[in-house]
PDB file of N, CA and C in Angstrom:
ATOM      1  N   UNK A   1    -266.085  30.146 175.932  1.00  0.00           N
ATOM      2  CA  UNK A   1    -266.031  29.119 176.952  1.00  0.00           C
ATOM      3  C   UNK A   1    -266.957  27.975 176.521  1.00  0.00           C
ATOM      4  N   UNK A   2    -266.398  26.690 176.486  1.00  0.00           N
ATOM      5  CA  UNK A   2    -267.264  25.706 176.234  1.00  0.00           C
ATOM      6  C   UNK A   2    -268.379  24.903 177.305  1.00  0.00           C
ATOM      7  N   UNK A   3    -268.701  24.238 176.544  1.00  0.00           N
ATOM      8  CA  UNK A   3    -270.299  23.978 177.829  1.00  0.00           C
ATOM      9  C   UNK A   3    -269.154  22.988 179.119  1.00  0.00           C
ATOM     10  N   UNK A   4    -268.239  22.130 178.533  1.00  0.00           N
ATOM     11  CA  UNK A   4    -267.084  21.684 179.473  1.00  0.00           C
ATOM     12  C   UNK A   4    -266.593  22.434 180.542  1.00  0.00           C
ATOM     13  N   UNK A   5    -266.619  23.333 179.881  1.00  0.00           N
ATOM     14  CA  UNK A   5    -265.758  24.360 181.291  1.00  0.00           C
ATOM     15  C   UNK A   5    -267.122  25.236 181.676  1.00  0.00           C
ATOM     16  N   UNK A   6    -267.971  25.332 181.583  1.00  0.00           N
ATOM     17  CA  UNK A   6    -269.396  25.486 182.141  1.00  0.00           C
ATOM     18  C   UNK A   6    -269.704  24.858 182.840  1.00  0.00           C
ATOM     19  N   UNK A   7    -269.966  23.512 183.067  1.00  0.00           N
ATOM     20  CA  UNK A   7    -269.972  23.040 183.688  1.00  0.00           C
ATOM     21  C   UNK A   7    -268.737  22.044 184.844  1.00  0.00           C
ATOM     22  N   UNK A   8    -267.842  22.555 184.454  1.00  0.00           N
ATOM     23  CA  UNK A   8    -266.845  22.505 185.723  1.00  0.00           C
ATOM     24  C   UNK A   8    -266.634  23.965 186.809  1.00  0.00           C
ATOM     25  N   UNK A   9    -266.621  25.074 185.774  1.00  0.00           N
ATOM     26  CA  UNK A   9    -267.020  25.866 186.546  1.00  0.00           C
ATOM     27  C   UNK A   9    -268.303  26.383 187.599  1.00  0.00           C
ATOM     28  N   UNK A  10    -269.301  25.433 187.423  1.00  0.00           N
ATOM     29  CA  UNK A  10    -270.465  25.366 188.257  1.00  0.00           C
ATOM     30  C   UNK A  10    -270.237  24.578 189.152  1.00  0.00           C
ATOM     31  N   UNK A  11    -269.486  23.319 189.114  1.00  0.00           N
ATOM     32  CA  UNK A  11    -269.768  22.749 190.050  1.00  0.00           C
ATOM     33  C   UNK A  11    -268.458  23.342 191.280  1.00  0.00           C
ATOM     34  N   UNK A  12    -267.406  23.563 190.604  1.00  0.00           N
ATOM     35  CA  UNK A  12    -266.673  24.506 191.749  1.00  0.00           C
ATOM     36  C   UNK A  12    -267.529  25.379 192.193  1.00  0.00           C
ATOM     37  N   UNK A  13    -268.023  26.148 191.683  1.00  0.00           N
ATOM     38  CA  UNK A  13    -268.948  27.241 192.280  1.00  0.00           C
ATOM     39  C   UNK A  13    -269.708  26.686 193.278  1.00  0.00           C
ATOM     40  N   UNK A  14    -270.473  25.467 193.217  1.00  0.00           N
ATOM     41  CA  UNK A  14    -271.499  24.887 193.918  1.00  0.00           C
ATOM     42  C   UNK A  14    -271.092  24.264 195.482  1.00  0.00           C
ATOM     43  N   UNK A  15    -269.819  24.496 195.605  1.00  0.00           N
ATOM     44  CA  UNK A  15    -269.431  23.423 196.611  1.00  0.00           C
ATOM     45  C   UNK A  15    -269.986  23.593 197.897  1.00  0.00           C
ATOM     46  N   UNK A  16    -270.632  24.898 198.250  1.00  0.00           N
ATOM     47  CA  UNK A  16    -271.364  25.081 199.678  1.00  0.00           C
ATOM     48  C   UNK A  16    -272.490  24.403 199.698  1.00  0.00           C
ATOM     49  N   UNK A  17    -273.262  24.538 198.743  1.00  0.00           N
ATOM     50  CA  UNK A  17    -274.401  23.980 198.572  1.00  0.00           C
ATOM     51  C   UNK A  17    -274.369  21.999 198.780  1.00  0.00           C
ATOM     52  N   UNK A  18    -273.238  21.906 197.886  1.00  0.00           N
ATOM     53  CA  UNK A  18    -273.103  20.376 197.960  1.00  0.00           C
ATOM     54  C   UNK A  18    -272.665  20.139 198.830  1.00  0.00           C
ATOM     55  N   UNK A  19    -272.123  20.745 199.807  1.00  0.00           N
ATOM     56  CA  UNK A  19    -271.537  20.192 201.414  1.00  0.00           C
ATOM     57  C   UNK A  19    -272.522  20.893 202.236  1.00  0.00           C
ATOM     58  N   UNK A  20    -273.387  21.331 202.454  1.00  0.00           N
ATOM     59  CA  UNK A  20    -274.126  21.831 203.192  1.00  0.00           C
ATOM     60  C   UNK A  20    -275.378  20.655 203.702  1.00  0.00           C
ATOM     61  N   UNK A  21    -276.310  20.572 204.705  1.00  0.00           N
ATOM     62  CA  UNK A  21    -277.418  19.687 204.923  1.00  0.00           C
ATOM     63  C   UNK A  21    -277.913  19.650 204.243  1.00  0.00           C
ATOM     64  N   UNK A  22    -278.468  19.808 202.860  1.00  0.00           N
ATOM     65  CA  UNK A  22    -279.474  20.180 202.421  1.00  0.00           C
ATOM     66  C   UNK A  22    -279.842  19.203 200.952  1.00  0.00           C
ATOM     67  N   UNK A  23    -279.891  18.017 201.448  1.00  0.00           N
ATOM     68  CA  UNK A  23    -280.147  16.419 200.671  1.00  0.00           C
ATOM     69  C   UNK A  23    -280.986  17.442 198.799  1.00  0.00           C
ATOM     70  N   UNK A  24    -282.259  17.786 199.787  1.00  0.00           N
ATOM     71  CA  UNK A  24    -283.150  18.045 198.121  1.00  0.00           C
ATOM     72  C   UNK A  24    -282.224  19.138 197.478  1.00  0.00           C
ATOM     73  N   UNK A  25    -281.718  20.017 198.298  1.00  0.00           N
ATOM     74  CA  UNK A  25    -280.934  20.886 197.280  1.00  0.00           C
ATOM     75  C   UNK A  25    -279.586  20.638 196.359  1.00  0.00           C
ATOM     76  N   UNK A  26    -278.973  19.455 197.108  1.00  0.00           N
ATOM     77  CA  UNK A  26    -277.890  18.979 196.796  1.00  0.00           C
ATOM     78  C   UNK A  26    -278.136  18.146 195.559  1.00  0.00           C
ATOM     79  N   UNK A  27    -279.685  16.926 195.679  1.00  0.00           N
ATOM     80  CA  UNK A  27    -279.787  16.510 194.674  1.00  0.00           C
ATOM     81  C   UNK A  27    -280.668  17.694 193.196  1.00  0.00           C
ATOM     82  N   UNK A  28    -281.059  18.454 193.680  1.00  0.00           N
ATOM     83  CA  UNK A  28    -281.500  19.152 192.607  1.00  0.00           C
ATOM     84  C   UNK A  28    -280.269  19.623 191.643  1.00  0.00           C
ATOM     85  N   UNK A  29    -279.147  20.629 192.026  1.00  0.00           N
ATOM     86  CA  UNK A  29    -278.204  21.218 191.871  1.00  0.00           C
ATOM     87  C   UNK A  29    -277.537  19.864 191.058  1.00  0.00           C
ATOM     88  N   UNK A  30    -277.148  18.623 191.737  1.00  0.00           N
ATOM     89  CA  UNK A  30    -276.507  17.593 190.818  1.00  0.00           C
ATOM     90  C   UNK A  30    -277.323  17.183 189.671  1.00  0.00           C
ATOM     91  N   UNK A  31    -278.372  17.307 190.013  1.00  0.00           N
ATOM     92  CA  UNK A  31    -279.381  16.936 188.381  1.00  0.00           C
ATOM     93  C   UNK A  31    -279.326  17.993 187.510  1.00  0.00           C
ATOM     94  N   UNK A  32    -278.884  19.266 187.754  1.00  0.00           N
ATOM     95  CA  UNK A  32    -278.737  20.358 187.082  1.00  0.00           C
ATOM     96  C   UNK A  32    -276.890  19.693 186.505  1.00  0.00           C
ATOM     97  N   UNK A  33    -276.147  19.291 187.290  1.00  0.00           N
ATOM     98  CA  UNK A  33    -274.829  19.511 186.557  1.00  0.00           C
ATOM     99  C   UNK A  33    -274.915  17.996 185.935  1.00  0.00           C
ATOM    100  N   UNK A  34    -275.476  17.022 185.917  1.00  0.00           N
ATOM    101  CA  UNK A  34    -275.757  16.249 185.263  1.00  0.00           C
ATOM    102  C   UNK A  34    -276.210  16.340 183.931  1.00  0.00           C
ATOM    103  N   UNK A  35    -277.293  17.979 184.156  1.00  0.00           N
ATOM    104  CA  UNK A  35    -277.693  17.794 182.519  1.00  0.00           C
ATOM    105  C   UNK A  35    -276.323  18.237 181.801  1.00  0.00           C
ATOM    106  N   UNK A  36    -275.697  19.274 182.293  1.00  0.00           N
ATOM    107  CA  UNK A  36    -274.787  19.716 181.822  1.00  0.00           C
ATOM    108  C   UNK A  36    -273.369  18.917 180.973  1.00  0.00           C
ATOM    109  N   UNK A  37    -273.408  17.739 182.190  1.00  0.00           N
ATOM    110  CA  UNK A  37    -272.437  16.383 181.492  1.00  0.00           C
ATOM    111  C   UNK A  37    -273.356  15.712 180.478  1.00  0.00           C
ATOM    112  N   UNK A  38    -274.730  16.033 180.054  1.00  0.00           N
ATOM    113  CA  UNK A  38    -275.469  14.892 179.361  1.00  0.00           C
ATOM    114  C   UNK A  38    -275.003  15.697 177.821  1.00  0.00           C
ATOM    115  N   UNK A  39    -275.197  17.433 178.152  1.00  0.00           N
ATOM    116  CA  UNK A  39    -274.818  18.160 177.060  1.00  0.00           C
ATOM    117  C   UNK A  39    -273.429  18.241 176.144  1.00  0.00           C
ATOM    118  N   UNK A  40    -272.558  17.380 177.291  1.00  0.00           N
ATOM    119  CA  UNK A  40    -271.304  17.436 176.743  1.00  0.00           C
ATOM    120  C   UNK A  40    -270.922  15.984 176.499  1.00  0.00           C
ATOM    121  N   UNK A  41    -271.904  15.375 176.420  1.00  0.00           N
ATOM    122  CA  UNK A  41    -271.583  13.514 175.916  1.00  0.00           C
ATOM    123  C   UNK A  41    -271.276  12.860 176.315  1.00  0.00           C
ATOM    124  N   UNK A  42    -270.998  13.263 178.052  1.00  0.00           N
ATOM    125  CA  UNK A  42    -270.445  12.422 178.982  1.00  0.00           C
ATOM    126  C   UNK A  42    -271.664  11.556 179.973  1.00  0.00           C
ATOM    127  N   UNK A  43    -271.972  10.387 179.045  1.00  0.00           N
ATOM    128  CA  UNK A  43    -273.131   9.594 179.633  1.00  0.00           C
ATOM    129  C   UNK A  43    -272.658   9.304 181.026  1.00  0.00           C
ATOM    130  N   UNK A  44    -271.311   8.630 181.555  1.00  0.00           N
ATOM    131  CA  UNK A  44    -271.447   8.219 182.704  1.00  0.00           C
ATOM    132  C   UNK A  44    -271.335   9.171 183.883  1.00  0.00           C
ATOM    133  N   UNK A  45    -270.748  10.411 183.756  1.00  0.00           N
ATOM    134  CA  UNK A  45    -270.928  11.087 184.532  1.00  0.00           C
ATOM    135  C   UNK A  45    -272.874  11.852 184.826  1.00  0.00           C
ATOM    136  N   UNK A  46    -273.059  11.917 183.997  1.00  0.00           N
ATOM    137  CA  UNK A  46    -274.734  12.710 184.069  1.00  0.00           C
ATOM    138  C   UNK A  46    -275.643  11.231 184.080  1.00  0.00           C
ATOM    139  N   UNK A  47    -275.255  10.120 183.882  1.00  0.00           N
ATOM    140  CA  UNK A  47    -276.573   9.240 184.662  1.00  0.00           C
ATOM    141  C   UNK A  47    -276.234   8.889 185.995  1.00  0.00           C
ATOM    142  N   UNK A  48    -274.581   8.921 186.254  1.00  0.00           N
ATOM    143  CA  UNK A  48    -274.480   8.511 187.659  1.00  0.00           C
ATOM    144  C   UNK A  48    -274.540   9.204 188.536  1.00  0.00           C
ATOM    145  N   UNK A  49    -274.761  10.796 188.073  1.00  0.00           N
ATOM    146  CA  UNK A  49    -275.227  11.774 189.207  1.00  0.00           C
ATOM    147  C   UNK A  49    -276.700  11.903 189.347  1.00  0.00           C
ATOM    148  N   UNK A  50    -277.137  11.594 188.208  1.00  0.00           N
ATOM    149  CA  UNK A  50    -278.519  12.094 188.073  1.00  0.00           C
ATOM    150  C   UNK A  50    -279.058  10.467 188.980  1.00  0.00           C
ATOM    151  N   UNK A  51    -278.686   9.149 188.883  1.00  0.00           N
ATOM    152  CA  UNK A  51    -279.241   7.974 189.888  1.00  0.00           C
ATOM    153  C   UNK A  51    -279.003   8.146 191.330  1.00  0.00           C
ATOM    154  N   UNK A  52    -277.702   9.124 191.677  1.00  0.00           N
ATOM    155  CA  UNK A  52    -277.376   9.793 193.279  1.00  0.00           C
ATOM    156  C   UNK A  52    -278.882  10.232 193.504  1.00  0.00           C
ATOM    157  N   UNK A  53    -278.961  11.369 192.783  1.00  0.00           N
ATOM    158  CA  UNK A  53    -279.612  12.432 193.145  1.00  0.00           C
ATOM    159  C   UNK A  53    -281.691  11.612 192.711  1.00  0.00           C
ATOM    160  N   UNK A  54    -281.743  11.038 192.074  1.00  0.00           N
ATOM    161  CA  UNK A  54    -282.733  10.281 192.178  1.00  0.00           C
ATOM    162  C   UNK A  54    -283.417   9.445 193.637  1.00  0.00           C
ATOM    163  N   UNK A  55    -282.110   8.681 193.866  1.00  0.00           N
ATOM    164  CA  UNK A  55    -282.485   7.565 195.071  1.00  0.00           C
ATOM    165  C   UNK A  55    -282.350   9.309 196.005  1.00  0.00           C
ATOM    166  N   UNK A  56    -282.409  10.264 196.673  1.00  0.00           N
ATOM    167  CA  UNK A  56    -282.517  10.988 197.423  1.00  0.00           C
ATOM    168  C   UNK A  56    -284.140  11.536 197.061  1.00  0.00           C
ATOM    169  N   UNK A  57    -284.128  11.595 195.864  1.00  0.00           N
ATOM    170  CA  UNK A  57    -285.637  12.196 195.379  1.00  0.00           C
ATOM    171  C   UNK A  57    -286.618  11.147 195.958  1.00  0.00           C
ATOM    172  N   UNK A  58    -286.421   9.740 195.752  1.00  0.00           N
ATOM    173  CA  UNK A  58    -287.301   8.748 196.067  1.00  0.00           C
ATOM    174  C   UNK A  58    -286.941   8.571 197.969  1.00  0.00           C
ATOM    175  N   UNK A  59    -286.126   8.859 198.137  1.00  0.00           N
ATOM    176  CA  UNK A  59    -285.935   8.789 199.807  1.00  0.00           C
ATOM    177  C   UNK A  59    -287.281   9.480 200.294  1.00  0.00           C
ATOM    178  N   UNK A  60    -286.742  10.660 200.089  1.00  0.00           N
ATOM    179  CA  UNK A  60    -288.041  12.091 200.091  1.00  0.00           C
ATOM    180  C   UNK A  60    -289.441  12.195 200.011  1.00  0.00           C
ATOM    181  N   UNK A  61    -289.102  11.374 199.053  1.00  0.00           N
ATOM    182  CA  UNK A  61    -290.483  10.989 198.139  1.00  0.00           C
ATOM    183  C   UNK A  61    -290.894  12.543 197.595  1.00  0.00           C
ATOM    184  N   UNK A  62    -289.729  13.631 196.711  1.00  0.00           N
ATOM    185  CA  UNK A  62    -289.676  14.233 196.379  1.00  0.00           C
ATOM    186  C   UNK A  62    -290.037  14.099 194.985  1.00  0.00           C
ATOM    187  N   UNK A  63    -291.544  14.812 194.402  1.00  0.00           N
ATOM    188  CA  UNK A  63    -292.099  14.866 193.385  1.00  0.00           C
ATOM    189  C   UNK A  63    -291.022  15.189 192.242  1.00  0.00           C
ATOM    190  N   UNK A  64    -290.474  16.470 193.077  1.00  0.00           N
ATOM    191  CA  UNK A  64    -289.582  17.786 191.716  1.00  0.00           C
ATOM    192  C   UNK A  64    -288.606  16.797 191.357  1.00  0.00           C
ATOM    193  N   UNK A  65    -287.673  16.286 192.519  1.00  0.00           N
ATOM    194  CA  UNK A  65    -286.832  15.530 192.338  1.00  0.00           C
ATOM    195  C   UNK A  65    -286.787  15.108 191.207  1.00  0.00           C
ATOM    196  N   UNK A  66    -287.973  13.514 191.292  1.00  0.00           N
ATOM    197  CA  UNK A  66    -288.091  12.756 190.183  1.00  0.00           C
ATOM    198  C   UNK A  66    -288.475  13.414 188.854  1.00  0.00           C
ATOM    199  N   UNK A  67    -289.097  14.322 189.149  1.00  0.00           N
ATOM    200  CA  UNK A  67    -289.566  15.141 187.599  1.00  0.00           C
ATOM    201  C   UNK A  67    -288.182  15.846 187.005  1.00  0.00           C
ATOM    202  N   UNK A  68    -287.547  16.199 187.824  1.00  0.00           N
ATOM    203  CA  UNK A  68    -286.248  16.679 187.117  1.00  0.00           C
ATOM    204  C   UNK A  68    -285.262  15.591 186.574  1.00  0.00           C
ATOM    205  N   UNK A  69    -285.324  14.159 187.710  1.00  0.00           N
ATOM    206  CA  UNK A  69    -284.628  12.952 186.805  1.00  0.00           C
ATOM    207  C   UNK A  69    -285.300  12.727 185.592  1.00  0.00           C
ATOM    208  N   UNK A  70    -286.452  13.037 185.431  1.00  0.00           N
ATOM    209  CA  UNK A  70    -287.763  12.318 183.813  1.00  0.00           C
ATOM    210  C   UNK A  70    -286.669  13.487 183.002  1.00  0.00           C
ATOM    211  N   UNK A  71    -286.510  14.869 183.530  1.00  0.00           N
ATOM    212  CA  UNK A  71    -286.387  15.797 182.197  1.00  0.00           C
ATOM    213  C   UNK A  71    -285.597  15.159 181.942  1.00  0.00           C
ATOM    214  N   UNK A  72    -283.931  15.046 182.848  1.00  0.00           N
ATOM    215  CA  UNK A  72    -282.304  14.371 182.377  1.00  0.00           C
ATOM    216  C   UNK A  72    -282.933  13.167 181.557  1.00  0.00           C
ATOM    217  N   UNK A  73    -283.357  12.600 181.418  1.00  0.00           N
ATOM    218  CA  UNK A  73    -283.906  11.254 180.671  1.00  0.00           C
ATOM    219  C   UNK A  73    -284.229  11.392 179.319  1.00  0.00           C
ATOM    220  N   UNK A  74    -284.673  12.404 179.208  1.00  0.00           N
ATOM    221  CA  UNK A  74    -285.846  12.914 178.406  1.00  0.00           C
ATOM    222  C   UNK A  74    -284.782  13.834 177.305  1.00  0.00           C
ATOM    223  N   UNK A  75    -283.773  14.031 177.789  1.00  0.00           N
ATOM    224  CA  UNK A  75    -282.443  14.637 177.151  1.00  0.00           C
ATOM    225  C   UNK A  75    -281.594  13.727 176.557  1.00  0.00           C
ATOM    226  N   UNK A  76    -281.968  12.718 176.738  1.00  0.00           N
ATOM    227  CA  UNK A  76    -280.700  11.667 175.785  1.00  0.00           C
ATOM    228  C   UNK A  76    -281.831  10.702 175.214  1.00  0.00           C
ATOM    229  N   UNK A  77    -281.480  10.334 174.070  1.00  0.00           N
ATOM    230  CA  UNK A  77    -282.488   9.213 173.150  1.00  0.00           C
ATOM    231  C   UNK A  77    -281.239   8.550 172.458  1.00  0.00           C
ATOM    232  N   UNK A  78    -281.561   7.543 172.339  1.00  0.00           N
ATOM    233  CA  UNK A  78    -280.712   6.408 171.762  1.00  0.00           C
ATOM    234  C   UNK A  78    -281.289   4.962 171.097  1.00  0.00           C
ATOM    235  N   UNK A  79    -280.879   4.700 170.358  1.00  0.00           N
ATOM    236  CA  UNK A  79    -282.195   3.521 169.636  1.00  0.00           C
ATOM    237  C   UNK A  79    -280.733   2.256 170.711  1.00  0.00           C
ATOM    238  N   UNK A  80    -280.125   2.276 170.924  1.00  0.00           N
ATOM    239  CA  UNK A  80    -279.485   1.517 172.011  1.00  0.00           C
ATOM    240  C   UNK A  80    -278.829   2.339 173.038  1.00  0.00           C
ATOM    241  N   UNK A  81    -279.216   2.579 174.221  1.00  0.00           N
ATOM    242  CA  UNK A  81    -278.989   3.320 175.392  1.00  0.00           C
ATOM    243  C   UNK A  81    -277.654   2.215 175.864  1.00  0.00           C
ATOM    244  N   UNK A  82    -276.675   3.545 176.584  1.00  0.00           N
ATOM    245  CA  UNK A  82    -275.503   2.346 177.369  1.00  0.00           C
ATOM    246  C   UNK A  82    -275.989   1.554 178.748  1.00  0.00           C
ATOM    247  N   UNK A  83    -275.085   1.138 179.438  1.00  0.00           N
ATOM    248  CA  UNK A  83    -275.497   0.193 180.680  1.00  0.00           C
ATOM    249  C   UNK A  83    -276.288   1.338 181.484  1.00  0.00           C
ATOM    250  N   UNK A  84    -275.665   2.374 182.198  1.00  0.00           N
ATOM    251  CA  UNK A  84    -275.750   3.531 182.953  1.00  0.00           C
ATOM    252  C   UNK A  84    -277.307   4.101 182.510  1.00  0.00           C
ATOM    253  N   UNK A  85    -277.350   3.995 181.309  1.00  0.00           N
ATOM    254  CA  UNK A  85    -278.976   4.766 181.044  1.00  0.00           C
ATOM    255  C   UNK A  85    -279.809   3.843 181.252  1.00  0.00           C
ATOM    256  N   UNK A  86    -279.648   2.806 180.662  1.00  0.00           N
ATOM    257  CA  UNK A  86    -280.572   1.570 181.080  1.00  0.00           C
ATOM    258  C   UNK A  86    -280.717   1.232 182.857  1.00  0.00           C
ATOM    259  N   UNK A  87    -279.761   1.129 183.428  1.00  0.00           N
ATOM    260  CA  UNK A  87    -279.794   1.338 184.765  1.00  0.00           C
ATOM    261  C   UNK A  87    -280.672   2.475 185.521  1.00  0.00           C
ATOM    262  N   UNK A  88    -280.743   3.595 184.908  1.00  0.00           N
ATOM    263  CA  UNK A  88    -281.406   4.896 185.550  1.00  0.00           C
ATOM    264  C   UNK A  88    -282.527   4.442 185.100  1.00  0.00           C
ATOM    265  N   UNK A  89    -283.201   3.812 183.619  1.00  0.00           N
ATOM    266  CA  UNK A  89    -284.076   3.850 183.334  1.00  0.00           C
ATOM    267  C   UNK A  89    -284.977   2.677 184.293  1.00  0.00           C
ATOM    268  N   UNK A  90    -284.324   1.826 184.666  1.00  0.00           N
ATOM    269  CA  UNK A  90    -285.008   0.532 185.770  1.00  0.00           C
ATOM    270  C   UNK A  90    -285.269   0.875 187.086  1.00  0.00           C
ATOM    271  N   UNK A  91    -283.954   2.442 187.541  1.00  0.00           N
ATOM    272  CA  UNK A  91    -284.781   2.751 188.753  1.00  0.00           C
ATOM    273  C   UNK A  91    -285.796   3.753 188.461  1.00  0.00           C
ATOM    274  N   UNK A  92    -285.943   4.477 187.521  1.00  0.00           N
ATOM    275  CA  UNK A  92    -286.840   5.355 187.255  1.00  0.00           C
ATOM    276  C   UNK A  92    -288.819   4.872 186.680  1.00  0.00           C
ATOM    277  N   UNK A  93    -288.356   3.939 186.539  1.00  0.00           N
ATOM    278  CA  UNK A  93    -289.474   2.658 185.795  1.00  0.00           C
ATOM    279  C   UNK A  93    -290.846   2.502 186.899  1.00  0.00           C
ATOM    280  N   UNK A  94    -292.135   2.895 186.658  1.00  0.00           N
ATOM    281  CA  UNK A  94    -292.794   2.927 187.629  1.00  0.00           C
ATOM    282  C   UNK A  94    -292.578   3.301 188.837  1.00  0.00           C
ATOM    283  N   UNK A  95    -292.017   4.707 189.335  1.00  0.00           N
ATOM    284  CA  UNK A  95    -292.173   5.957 190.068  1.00  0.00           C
ATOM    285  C   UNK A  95    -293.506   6.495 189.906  1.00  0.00           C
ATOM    286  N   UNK A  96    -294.072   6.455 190.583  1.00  0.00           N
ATOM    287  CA  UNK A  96    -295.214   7.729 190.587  1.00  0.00           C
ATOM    288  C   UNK A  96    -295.188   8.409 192.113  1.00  0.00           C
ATOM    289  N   UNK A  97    -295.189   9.564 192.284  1.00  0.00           N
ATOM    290  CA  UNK A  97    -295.215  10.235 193.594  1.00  0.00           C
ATOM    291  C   UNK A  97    -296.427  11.542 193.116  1.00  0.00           C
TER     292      UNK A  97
END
């Protein structure tokens, strides 16, 4: 099974969680399947979940949150980043909680 269908199969799996109240868990869980799209090269899907699940971390003012957006970050290097990373990287840009 490839990390593709790993991570489609998680996020079917996940769907209570992601419909349920539960904002920090919802964004944690999407920063988790975000890394998973970062692993499979799909930049716009894993920065545009991982900036969802960010602006909920900064709602919060959820420490883990943001520390789990630094790891997703911290997983892609590029000597030219696309629009989407550069974007995460401007909301992520002087956070401190």
């Amino acid at each position: 099974m490839g990390i593709s269908r790993w991570v489609s199969d998680a996020q079917d799996s996940a769907g209570a969680v992601m419909t349920a109240g539960h904002e920090k868990q919802r964004a944690l869980l999407a920063l988790d399947v975000a890394s998973g799209h970062l692993a499979g090269g799909r930049l716009d899907a894993a920065f545009g979940l991982g900036s969802r699940a960010l602006e909920i971390g900064l709602r919060y003012k959820s420490g883990r949150i943001v520390e789990r957006a630094r790891v997703l970050r911290r997983g892609y290097t590029s000597a030219t980043p696309a629009k989407v990373v550069r974007d995460f990287d401007e909301r992520l840009h002087g956070v401190f909680l």
